[in-house]
Every structure is written in structure tokens, then in C-alpha cells.
C-alpha atoms as a PDB file:
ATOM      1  CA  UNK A   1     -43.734 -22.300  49.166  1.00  0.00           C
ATOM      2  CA  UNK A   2     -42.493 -25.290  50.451  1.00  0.00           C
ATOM      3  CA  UNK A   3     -45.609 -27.699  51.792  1.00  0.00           C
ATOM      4  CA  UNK A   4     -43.020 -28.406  54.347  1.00  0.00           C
ATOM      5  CA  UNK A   5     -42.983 -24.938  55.724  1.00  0.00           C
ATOM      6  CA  UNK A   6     -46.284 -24.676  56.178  1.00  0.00           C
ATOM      7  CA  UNK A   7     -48.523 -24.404  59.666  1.00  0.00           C
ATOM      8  CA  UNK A   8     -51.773 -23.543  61.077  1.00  0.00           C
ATOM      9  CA  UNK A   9     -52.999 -20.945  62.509  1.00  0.00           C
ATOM     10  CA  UNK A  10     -56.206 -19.887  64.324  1.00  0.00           C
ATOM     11  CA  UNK A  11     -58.898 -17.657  62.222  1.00  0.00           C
ATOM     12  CA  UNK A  12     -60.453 -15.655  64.903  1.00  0.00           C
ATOM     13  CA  UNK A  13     -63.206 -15.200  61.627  1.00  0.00           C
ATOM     14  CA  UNK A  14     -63.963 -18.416  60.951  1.00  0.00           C
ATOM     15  CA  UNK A  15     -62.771 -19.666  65.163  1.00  0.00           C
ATOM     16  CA  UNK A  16     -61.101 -22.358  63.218  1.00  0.00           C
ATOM     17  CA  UNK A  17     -57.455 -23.606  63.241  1.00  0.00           C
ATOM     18  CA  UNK A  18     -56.570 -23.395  59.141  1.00  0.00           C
ATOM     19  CA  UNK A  19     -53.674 -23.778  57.078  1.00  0.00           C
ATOM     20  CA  UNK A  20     -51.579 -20.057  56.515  1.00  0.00           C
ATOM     21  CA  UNK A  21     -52.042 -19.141  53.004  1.00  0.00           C
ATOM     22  CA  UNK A  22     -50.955 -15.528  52.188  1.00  0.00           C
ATOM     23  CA  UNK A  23     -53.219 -13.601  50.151  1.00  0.00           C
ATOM     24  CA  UNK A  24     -50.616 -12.086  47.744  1.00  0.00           C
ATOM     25  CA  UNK A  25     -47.603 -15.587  47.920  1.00  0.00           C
ATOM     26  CA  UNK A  26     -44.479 -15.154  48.754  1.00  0.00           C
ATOM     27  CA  UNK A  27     -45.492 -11.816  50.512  1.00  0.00           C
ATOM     28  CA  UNK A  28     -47.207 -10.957  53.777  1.00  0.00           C
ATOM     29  CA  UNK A  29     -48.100  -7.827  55.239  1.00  0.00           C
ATOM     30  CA  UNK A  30     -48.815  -7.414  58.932  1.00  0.00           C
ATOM     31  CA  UNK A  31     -50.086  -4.443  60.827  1.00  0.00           C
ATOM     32  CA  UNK A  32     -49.803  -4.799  64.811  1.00  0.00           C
ATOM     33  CA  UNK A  33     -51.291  -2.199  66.868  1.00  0.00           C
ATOM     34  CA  UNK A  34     -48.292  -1.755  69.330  1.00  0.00           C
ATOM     35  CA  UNK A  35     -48.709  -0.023  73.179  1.00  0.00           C
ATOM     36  CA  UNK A  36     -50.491   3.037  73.815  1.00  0.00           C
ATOM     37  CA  UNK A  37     -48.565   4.208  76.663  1.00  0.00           C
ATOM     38  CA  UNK A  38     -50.741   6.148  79.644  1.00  0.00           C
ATOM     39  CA  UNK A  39     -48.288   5.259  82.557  1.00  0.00           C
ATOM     40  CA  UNK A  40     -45.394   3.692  83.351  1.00  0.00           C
ATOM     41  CA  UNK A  41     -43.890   1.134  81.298  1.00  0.00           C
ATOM     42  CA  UNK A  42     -44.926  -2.466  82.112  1.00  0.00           C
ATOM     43  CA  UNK A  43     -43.816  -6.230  81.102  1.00  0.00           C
ATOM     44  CA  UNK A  44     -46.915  -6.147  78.788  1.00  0.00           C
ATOM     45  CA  UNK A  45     -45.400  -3.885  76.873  1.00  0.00           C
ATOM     46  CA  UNK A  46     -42.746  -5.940  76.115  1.00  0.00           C
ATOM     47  CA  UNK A  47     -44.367  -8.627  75.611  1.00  0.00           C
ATOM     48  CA  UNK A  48     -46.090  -7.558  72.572  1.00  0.00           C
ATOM     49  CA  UNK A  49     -43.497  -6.455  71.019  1.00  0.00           C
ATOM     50  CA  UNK A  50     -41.080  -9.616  71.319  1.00  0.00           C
ATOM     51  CA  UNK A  51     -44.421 -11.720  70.431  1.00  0.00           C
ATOM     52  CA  UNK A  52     -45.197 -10.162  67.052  1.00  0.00           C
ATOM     53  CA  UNK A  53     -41.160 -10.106  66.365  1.00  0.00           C
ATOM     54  CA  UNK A  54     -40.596 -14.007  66.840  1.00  0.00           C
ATOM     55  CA  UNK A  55     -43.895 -14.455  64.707  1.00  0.00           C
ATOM     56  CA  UNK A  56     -42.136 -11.997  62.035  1.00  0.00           C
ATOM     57  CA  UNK A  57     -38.717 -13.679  62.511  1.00  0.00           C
ATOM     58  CA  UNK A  58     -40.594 -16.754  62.042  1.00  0.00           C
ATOM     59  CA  UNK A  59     -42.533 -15.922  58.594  1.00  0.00           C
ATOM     60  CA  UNK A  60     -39.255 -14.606  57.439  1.00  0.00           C
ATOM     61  CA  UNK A  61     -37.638 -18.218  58.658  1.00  0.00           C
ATOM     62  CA  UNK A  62     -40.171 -19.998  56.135  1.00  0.00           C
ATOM     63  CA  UNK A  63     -38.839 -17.849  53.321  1.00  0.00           C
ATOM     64  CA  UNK A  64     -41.743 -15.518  53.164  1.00  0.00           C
ATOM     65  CA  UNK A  65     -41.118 -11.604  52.439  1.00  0.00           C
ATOM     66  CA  UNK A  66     -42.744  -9.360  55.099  1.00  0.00           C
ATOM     67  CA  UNK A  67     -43.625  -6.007  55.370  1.00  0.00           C
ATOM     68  CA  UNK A  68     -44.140  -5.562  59.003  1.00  0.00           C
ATOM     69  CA  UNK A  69     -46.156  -2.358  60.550  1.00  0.00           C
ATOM     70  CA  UNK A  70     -46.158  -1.322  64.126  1.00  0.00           C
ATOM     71  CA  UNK A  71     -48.355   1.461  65.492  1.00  0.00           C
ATOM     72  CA  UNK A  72     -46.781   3.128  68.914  1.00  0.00           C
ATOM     73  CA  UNK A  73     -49.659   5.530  70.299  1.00  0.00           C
ATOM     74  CA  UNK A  74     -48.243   9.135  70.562  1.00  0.00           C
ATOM     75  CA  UNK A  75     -47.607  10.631  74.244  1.00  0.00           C
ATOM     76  CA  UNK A  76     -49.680  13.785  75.002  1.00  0.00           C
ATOM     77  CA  UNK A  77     -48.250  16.484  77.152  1.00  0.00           C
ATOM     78  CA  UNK A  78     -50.623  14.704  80.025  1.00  0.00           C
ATOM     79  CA  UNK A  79     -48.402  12.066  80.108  1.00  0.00           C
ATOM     80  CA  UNK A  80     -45.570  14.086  79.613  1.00  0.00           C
ATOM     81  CA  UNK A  81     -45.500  16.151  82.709  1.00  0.00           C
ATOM     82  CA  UNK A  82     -46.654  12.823  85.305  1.00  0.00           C
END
């Protein structure tokens, strides 16, 4: 990887701003929990989604290969029938 296409990002483990390194280089895996819909949709749903999709745009960008995982919460019959 190219030292130019590098950045930092902050390690809610260590609550330090640190240098991305990939465990596994060129590859990076990311798992987002995505909405878990109980009502009626909401900006914040969106929001979430187009977040984590410029940061995997981004990765991709820098040359990186992504696998990219997003979990959408089934609807129950509950929520169905509102």
C-alpha cells in the first residue's frame, strides 16, 4: 500500500487516533450492524447506510479489496400488521 494512501482513524480500544493497518493487507473485511426496523422508516436509517458506503467506497478508492457485511434486522409479523 501506498504510504500516500494512508490515514488515521480512531481506535475506540485503545481511544487513540492510529494509523489504518489491515490485519490481513491488501484486504479488509467489515461487518456493520445495519437498522433494526420497529417503526416507520427514519433519516437515521439512511444515514447509516450512506455512512458505512462512502467509508467502503473510500477503502476501495485507496486500492484496498473489501468484503463488506451488512446485517438488516428481520421484521416480525408485529411490525408487519402496524
Amino acid at each position: 500500500m501506498d504510504k500516500a494512501k494512508t490515514f488515521r482513524i480512531y481506535n475506540s480500544l485503545t481511544k487513540k487516533i492510529e494509523d489504518f493497518v489491515p490485519l490481513n493487507p491488501p484486504k479488509v473485511t467489515m461487518y456493520v450492524c445495519g437498522i433494526t426496523a420497529y417503526d416507520s422508516s427514519h433519516l437515521g436509517h439512511a444515514r447509516s447506510a450512506v455512512i458505512f458506503d462512502v467509508f467502503y467506497r473510500f477503502l476501495k478508492y485507496l486500492g484496498y479489496e473489501v468484503i463488506y457485511v451488512r446485517n438488516i434486522t428481520d421484521i416480525d409479523d408485529k411490525i408487519i400488521n402496524r
